[in-house]
N, C-alpha and C. Protein backbone atom coordinates (compact mmCIF):
# COMPACT_ATOMS: atom_id res chain seq x y z
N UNK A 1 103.66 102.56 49.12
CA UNK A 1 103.14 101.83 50.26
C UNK A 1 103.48 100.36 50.12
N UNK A 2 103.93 99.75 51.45
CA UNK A 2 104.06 97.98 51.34
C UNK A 2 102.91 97.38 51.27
N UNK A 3 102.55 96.36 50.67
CA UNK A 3 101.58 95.60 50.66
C UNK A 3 101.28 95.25 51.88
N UNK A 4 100.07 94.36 52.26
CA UNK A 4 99.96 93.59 53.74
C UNK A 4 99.75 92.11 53.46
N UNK A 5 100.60 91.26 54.04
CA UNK A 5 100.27 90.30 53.63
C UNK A 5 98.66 89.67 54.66
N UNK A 6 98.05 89.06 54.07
CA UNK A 6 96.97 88.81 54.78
C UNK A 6 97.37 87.33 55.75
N UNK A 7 96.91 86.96 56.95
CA UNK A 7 97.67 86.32 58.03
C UNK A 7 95.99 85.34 58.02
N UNK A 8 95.92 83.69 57.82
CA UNK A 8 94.74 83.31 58.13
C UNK A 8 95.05 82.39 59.40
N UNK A 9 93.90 83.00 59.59
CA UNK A 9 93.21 81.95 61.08
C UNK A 9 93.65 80.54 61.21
N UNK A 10 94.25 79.94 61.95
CA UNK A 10 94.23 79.20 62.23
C UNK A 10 93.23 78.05 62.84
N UNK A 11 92.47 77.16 63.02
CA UNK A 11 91.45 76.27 63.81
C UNK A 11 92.25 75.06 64.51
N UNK A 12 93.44 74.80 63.90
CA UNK A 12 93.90 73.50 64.59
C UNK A 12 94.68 73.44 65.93
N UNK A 13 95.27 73.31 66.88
CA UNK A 13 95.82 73.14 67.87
C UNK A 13 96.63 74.01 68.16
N UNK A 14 96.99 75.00 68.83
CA UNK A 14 98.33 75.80 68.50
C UNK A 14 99.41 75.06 69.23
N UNK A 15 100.61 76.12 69.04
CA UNK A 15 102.10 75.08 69.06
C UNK A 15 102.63 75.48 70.76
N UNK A 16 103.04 74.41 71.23
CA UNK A 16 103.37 74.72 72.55
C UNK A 16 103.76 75.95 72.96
N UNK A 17 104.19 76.09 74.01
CA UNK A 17 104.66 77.62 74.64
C UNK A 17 106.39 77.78 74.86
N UNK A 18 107.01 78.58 74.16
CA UNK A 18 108.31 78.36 74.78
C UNK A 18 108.47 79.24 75.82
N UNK A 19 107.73 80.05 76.97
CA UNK A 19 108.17 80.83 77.14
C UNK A 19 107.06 80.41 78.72
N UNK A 20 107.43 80.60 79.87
CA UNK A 20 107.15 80.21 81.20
C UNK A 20 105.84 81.26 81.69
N UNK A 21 104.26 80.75 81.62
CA UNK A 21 103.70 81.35 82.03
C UNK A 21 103.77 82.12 83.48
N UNK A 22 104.60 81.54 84.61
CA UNK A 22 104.66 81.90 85.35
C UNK A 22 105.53 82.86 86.09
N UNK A 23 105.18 83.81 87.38
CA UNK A 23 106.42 84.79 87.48
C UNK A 23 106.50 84.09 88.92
N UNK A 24 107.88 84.86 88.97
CA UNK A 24 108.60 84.52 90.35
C UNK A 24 107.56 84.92 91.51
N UNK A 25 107.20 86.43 91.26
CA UNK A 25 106.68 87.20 91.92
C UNK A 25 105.23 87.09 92.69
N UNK A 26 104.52 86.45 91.54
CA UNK A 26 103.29 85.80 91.83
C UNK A 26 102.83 84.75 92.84
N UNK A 27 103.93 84.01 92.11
CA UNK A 27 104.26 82.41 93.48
C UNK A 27 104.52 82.85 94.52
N UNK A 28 105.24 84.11 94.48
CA UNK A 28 105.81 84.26 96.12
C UNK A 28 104.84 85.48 96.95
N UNK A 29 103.98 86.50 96.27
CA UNK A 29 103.41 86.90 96.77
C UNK A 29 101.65 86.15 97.02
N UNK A 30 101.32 85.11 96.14
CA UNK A 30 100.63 84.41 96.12
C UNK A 30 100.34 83.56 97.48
N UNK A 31 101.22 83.56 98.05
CA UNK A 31 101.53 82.42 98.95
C UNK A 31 101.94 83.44 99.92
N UNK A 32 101.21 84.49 100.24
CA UNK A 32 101.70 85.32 101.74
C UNK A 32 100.12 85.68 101.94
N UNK A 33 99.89 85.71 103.25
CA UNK A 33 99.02 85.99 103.75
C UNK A 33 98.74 87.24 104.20
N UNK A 34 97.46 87.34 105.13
CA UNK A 34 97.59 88.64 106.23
C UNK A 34 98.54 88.61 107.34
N UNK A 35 99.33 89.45 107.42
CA UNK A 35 100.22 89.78 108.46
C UNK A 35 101.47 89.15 107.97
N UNK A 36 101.94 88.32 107.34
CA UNK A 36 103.41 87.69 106.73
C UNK A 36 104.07 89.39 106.04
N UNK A 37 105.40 89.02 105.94
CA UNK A 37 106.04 90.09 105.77
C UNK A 37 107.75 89.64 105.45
N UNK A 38 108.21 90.61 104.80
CA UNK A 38 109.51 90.03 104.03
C UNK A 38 110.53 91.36 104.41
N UNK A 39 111.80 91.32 104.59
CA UNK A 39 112.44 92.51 104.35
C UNK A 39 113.47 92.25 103.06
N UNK A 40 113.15 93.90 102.48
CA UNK A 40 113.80 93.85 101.08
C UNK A 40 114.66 95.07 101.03
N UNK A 41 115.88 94.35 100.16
CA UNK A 41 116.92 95.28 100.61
C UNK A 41 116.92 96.90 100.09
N UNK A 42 117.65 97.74 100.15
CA UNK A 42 117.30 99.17 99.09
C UNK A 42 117.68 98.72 97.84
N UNK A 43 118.56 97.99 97.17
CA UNK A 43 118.71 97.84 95.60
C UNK A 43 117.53 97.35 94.90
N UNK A 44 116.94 96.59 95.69
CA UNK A 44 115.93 96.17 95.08
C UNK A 44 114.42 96.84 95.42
N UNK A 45 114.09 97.62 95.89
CA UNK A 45 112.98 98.43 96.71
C UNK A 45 112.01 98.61 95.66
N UNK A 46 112.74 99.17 94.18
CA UNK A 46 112.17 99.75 93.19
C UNK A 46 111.26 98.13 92.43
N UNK A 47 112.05 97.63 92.21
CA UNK A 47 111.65 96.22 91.99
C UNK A 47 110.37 95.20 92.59
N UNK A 48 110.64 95.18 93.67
CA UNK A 48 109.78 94.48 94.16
C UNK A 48 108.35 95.10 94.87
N UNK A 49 108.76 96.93 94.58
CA UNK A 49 107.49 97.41 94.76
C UNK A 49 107.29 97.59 93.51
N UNK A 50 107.26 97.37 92.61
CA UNK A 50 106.27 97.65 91.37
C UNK A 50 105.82 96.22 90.82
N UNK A 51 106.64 94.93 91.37
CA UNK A 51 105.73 94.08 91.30
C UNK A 51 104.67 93.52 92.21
N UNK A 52 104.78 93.92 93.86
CA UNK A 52 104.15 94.22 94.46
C UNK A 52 102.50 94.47 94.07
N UNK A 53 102.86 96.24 93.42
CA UNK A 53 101.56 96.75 93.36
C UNK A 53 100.52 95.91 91.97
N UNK A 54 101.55 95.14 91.14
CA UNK A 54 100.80 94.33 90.66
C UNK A 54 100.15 92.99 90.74
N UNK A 55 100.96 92.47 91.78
CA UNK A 55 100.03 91.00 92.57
C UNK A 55 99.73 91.12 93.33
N UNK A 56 99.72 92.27 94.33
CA UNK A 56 99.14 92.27 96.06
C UNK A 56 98.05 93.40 95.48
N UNK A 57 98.18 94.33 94.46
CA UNK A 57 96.81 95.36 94.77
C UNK A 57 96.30 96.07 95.67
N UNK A 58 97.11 96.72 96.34
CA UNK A 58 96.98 97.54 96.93
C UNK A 58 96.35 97.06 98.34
N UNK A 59 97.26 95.32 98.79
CA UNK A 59 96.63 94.77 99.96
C UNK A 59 98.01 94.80 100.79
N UNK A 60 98.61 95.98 100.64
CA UNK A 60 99.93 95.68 101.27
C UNK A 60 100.97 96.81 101.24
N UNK A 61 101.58 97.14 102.46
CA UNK A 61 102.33 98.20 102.96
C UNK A 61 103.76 98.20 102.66
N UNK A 62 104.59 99.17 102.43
CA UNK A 62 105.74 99.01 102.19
C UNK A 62 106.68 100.01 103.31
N UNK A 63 107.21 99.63 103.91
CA UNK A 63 107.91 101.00 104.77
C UNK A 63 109.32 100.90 105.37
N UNK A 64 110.15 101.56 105.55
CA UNK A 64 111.42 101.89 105.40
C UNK A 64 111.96 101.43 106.99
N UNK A 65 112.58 100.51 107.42
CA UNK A 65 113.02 100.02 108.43
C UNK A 65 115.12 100.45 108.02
N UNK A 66 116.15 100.49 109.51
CA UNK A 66 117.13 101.07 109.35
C UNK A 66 117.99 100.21 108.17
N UNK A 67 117.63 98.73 107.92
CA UNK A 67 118.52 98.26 106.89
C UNK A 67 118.02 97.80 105.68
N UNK A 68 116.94 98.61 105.48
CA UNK A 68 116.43 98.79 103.98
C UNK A 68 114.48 98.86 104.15
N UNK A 69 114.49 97.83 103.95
CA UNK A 69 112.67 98.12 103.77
C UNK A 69 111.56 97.09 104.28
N UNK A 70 110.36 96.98 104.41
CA UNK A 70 109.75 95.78 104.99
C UNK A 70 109.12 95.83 104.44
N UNK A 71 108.10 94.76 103.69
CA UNK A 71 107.14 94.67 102.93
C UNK A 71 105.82 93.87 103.76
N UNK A 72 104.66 94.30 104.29
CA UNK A 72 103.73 93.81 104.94
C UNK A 72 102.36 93.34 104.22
N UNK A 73 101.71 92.45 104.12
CA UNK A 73 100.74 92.12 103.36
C UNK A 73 99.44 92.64 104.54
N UNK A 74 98.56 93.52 104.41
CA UNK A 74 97.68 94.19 105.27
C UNK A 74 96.24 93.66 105.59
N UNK A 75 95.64 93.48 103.95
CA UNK A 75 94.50 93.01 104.04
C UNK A 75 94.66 91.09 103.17
């Protein structure tokens, strides 16, 4: 068996962030209302509904128009 090395706590300040708390997705679904609406193409359908269902929550429709898809914010 490997040993474990034991890891201590830190109390002092931690070290900046290299890495961008923020998503694209958030900002932009963040900033849509009731009734605003986007059309999204089919390559991306898979994409932007699964980030969708994680910043809108189930406040928002997705449905298939002839040149790809529409995304509707409901409630």
């Amino acid at each position: 068996m490997k040993k474990v090395a034991y890891l201590k706590v830190q109390s002092s300040e931690a070290p900046a962030r290299t890495t961008q708390p923020r998503s694209v997705w958030r900002e932009l679904f963040g900033s849509m209302r009731r009734g605003d609406w986007m059309f999204v193409e089919r390559k991306d359908h898979s994409r932007v509904g699964a980030s969708a269902s994680i910043y809108l929550r189930g406040k928002y429709t997705m449905y298939k128009v002839p040149e790809g898809y529409c995304l509707m914010v409901i409630k």
